[in-house]
PDB file of N, CA and C in Angstrom:
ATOM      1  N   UNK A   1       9.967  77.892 -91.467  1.00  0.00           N
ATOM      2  CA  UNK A   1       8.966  77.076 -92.118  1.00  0.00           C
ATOM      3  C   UNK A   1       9.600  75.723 -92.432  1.00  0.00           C
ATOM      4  N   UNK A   2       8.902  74.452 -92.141  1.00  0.00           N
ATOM      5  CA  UNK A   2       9.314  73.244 -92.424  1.00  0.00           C
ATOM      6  C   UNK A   2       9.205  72.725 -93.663  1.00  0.00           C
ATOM      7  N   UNK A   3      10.156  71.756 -93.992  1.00  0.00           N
ATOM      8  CA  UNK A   3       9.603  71.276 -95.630  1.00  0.00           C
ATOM      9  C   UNK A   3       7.901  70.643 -95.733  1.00  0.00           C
ATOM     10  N   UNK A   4       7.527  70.050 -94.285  1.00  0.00           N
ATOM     11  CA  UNK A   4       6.211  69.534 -94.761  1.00  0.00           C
ATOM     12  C   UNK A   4       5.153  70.770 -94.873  1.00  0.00           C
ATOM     13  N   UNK A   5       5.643  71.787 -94.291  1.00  0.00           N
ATOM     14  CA  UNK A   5       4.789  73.372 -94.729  1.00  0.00           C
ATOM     15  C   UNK A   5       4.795  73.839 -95.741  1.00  0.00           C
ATOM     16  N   UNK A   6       6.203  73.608 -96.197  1.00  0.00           N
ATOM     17  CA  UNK A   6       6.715  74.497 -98.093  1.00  0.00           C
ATOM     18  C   UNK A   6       5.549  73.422 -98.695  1.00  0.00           C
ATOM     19  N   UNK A   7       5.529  72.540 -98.653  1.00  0.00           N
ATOM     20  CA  UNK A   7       5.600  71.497 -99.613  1.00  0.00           C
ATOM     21  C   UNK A   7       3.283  71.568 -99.546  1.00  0.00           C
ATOM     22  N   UNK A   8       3.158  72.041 -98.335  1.00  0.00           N
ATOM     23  CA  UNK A   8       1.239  72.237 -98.334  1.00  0.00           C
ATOM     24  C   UNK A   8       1.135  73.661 -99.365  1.00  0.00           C
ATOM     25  N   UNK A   9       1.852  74.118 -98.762  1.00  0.00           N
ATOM     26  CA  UNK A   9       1.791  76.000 -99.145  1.00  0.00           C
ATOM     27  C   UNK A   9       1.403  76.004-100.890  1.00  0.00           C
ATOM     28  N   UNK A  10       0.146  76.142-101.431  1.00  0.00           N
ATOM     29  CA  UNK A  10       0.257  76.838-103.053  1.00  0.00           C
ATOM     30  C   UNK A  10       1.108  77.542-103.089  1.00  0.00           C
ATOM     31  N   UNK A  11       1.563  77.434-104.943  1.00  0.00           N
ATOM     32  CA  UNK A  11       2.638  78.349-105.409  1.00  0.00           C
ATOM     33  C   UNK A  11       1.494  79.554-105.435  1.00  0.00           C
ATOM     34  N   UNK A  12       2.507  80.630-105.925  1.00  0.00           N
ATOM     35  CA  UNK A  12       1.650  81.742-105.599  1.00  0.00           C
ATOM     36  C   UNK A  12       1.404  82.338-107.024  1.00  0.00           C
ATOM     37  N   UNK A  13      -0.017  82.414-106.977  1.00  0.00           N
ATOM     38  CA  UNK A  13      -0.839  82.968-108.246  1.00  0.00           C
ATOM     39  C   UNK A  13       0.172  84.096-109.340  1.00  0.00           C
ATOM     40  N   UNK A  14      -0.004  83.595-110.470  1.00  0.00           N
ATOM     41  CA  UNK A  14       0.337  84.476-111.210  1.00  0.00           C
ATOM     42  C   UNK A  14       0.155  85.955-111.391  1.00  0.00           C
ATOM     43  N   UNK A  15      -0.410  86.335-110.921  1.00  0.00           N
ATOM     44  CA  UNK A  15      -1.472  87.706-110.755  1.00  0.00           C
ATOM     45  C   UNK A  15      -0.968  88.491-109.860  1.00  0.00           C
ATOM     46  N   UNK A  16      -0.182  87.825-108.950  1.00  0.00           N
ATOM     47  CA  UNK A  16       0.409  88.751-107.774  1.00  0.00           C
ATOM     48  C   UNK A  16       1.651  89.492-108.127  1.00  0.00           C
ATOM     49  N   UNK A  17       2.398  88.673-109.008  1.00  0.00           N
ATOM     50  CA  UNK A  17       3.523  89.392-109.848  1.00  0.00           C
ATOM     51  C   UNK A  17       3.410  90.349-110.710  1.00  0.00           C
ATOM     52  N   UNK A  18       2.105  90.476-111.051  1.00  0.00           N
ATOM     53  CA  UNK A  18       1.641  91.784-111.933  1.00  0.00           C
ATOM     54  C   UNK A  18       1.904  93.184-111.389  1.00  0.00           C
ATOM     55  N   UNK A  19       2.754  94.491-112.098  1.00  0.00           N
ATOM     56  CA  UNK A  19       2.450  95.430-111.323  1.00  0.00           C
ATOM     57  C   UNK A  19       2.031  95.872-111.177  1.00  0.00           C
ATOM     58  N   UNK A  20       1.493  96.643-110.024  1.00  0.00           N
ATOM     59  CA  UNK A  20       0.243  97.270-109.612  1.00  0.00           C
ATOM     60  C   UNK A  20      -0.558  98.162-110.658  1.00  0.00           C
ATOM     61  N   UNK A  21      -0.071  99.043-111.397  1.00  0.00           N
ATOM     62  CA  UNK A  21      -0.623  99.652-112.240  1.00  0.00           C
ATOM     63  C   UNK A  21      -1.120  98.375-113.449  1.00  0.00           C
ATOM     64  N   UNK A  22      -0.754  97.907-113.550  1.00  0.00           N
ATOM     65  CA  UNK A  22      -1.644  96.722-114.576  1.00  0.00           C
ATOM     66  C   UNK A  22      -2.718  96.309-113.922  1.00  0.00           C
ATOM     67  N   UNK A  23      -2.663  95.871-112.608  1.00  0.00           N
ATOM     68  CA  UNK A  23      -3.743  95.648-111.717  1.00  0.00           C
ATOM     69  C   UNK A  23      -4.899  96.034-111.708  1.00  0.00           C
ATOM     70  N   UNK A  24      -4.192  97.481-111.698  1.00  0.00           N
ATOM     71  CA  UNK A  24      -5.281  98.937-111.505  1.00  0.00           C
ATOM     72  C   UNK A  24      -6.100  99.423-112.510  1.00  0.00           C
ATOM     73  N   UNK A  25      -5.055  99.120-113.922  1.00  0.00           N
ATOM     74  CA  UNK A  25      -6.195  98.780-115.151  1.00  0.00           C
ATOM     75  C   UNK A  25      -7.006  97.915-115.514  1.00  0.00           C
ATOM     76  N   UNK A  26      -6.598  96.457-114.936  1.00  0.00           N
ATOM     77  CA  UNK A  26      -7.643  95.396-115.296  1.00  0.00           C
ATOM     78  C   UNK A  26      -9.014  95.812-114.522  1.00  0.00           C
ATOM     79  N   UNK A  27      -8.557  96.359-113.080  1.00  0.00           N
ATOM     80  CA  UNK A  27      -9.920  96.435-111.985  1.00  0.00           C
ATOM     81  C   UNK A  27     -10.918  97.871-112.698  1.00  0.00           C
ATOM     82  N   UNK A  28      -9.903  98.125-113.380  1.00  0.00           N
ATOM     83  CA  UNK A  28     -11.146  99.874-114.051  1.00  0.00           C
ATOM     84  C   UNK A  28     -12.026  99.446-114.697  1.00  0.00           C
ATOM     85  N   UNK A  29     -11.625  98.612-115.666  1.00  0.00           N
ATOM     86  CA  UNK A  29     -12.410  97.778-116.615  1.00  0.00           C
ATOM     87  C   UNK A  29     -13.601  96.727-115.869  1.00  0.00           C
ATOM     88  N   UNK A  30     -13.376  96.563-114.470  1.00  0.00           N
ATOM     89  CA  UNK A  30     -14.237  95.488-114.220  1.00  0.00           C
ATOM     90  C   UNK A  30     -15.438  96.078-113.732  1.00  0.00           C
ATOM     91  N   UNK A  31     -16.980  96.175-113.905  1.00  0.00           N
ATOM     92  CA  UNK A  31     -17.884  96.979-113.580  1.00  0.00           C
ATOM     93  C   UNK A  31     -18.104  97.138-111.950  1.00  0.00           C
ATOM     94  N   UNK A  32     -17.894  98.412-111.243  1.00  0.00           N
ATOM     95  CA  UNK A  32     -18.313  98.527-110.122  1.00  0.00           C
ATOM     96  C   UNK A  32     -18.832  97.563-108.897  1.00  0.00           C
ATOM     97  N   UNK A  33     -20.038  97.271-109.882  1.00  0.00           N
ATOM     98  CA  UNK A  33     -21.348  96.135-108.887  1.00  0.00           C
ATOM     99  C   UNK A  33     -20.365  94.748-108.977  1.00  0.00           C
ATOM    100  N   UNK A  34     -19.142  94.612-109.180  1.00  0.00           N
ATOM    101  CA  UNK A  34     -18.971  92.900-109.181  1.00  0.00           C
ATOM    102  C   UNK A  34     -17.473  93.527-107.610  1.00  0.00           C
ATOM    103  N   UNK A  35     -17.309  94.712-107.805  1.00  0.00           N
ATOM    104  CA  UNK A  35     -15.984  95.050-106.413  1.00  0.00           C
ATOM    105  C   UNK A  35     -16.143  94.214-105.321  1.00  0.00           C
ATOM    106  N   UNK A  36     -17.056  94.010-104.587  1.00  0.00           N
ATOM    107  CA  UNK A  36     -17.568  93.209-103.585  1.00  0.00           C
ATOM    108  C   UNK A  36     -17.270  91.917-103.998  1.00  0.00           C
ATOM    109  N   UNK A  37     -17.443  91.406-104.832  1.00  0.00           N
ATOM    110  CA  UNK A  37     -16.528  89.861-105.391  1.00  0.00           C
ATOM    111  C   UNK A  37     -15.083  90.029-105.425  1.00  0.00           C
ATOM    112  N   UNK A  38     -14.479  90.896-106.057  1.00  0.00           N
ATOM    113  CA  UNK A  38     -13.244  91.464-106.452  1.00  0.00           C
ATOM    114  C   UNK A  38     -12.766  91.169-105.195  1.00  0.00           C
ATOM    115  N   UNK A  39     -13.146  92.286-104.301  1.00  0.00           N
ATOM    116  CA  UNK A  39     -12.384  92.249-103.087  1.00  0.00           C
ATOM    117  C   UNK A  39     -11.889  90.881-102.497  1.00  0.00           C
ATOM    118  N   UNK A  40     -13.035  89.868-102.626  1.00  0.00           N
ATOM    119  CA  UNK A  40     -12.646  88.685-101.885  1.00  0.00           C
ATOM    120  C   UNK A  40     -11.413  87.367-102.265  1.00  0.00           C
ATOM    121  N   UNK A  41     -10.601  88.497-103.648  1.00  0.00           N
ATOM    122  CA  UNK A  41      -9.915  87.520-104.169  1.00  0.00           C
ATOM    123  C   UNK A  41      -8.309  87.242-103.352  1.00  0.00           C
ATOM    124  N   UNK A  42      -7.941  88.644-102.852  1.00  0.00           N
ATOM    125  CA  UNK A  42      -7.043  88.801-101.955  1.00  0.00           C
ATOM    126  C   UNK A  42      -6.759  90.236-101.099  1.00  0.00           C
ATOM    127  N   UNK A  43      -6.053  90.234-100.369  1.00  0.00           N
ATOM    128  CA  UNK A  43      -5.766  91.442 -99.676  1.00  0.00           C
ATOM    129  C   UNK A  43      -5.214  92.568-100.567  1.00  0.00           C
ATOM    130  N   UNK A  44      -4.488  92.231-101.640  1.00  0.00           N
ATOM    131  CA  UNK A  44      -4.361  93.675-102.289  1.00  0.00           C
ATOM    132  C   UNK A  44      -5.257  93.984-103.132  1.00  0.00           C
ATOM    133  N   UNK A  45      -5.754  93.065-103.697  1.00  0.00           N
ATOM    134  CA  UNK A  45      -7.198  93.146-104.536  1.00  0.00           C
ATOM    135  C   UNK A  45      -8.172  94.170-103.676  1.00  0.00           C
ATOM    136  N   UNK A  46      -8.260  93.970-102.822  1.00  0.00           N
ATOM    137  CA  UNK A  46      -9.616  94.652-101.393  1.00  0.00           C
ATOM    138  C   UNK A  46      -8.799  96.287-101.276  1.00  0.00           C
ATOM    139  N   UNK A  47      -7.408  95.851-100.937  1.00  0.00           N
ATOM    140  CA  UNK A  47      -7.238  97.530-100.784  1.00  0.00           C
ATOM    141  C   UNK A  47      -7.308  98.081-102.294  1.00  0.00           C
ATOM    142  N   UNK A  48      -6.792  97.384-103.643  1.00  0.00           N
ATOM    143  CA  UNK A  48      -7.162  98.418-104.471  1.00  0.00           C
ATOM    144  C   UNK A  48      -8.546  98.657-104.941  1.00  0.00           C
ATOM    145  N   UNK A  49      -9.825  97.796-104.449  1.00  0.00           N
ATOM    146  CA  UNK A  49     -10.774  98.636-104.707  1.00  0.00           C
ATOM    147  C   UNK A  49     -11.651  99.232-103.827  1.00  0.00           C
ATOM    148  N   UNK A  50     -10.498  99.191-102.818  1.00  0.00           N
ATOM    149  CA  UNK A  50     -11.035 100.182-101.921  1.00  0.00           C
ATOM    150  C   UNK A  50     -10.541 101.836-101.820  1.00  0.00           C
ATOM    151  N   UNK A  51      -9.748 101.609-102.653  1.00  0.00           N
ATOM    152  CA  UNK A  51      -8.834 102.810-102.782  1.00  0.00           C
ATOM    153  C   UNK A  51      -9.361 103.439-103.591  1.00  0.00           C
ATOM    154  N   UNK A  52      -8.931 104.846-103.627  1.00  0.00           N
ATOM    155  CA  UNK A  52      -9.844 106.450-104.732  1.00  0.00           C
ATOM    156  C   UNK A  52      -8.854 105.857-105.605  1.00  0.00           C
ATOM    157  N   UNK A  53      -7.293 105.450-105.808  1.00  0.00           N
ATOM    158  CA  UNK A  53      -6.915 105.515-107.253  1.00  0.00           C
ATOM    159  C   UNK A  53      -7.718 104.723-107.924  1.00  0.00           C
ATOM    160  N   UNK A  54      -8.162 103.664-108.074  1.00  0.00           N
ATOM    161  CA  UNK A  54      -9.350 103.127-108.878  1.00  0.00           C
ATOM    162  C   UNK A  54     -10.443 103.947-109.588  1.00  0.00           C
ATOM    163  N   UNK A  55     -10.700 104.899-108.928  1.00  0.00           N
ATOM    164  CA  UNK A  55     -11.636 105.760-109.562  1.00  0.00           C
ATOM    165  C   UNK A  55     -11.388 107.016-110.096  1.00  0.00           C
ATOM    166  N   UNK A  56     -10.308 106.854-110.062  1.00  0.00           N
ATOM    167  CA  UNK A  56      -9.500 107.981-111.107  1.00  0.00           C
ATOM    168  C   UNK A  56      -9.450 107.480-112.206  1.00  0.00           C
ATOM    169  N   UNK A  57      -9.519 106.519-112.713  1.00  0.00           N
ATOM    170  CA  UNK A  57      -9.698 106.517-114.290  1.00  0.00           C
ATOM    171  C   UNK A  57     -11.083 106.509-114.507  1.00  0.00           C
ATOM    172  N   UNK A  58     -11.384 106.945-116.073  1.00  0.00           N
ATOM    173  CA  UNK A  58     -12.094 107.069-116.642  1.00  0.00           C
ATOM    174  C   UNK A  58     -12.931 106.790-117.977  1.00  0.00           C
ATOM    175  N   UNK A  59     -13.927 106.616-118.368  1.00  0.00           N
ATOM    176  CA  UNK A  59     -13.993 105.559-119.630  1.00  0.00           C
ATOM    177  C   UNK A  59     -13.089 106.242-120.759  1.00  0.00           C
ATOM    178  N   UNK A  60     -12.980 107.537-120.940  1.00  0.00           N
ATOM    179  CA  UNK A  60     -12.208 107.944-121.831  1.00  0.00           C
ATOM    180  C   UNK A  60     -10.945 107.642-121.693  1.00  0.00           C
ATOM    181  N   UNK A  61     -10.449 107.822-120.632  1.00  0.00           N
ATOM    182  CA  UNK A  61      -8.808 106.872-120.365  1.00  0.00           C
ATOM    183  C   UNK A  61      -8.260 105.628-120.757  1.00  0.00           C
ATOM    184  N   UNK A  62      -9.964 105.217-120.142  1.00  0.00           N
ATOM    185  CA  UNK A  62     -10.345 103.942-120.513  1.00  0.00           C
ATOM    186  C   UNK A  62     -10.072 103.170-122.429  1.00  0.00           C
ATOM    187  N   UNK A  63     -10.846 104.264-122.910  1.00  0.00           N
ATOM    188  CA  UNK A  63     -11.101 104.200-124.516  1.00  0.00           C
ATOM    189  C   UNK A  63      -9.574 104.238-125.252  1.00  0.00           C
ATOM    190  N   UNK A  64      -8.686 105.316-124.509  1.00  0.00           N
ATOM    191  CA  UNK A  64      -8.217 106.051-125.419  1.00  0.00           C
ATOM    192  C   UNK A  64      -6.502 104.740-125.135  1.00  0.00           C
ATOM    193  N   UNK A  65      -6.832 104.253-124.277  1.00  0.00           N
ATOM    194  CA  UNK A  65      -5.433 103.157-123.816  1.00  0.00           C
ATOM    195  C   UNK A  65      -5.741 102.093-124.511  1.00  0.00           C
ATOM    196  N   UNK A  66      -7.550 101.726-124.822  1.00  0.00           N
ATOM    197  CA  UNK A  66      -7.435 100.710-125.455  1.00  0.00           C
ATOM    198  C   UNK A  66      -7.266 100.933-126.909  1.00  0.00           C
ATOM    199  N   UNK A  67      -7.685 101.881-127.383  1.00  0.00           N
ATOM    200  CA  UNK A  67      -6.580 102.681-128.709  1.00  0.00           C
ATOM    201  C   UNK A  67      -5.911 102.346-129.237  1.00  0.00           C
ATOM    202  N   UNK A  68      -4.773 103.015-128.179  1.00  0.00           N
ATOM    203  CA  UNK A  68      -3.408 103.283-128.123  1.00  0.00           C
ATOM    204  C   UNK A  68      -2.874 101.642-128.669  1.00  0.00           C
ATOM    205  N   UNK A  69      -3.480 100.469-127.862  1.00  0.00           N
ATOM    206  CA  UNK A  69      -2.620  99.513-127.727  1.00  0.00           C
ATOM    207  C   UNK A  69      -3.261  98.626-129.422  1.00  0.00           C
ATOM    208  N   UNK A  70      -4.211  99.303-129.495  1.00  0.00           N
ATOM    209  CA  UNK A  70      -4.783  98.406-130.951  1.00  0.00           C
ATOM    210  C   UNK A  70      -3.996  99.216-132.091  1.00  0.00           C
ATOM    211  N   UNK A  71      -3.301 100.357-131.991  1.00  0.00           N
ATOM    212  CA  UNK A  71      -2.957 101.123-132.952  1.00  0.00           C
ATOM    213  C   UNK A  71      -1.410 100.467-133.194  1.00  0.00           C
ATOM    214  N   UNK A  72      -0.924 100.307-131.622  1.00  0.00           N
ATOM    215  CA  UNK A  72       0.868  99.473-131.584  1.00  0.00           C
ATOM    216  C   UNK A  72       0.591  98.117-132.315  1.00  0.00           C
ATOM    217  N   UNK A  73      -0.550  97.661-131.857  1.00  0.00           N
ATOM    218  CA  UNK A  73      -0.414  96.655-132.434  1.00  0.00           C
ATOM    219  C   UNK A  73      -0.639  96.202-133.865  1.00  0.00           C
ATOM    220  N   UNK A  74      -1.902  96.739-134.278  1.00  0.00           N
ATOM    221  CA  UNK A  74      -1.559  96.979-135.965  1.00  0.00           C
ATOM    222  C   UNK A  74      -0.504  97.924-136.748  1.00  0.00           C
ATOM    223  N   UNK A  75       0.395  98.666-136.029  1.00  0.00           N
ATOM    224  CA  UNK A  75       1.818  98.727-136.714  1.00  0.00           C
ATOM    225  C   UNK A  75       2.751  97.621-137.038  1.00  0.00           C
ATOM    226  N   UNK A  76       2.788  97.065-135.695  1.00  0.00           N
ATOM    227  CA  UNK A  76       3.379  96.109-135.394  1.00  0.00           C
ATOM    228  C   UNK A  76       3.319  94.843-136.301  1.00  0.00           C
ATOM    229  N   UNK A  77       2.565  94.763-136.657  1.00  0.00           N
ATOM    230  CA  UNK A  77       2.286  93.554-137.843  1.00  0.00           C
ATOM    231  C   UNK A  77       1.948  94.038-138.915  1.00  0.00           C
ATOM    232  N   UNK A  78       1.318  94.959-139.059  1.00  0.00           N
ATOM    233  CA  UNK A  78       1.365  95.802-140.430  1.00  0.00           C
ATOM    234  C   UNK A  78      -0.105  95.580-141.125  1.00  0.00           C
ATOM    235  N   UNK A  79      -1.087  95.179-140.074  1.00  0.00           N
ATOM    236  CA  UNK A  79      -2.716  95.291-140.370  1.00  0.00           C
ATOM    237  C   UNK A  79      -2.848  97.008-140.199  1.00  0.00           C
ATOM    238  N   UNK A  80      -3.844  96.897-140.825  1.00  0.00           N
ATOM    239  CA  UNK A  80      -4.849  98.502-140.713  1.00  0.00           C
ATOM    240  C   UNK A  80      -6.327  98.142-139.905  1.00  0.00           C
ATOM    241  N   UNK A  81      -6.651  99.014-139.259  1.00  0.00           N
ATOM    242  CA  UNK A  81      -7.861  99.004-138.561  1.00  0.00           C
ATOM    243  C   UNK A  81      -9.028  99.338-139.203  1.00  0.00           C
TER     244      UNK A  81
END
């Protein structure tokens, strides 16, 4: 690759450095009917909602992670819910 190529090329989205399982939770959360948008954001985006692990979670999984993380976090500072 030439410098006048590096230099066209976007840096590459923040989002891609995410690991996949974070991925996989943001896309659970995103309602079904918008996947067809989803998909068109990139190639791993398309295979993960094209993929069954996506639909292995569940709203209770769903519920119980977002919980989990409101419960760390009011320890963490020392609020009550």
């Amino acid at each position: 690759m030439s410098w006048a190529e590096k230099k066209r090329s976007p840096p590459p989205s923040p989002i891609t450095s995410l690991p996949e399982d974070v991925v996989v939770d943001i896309l659970a959360r995103v309602p079904v009917c918008d996947y067809p948008r989803v998909s068109l954001v990139s190639k791993r985006f398309r295979s993960l909602v094209s993929s069954p692990e996506i639909y292995s979670y569940t709203r209770d999984d769903l519920r119980w992670a977002a919980l989990s993380i409101v419960s760390m976090l009011s320890f963490a500072t020392g609020t009550t819910v």
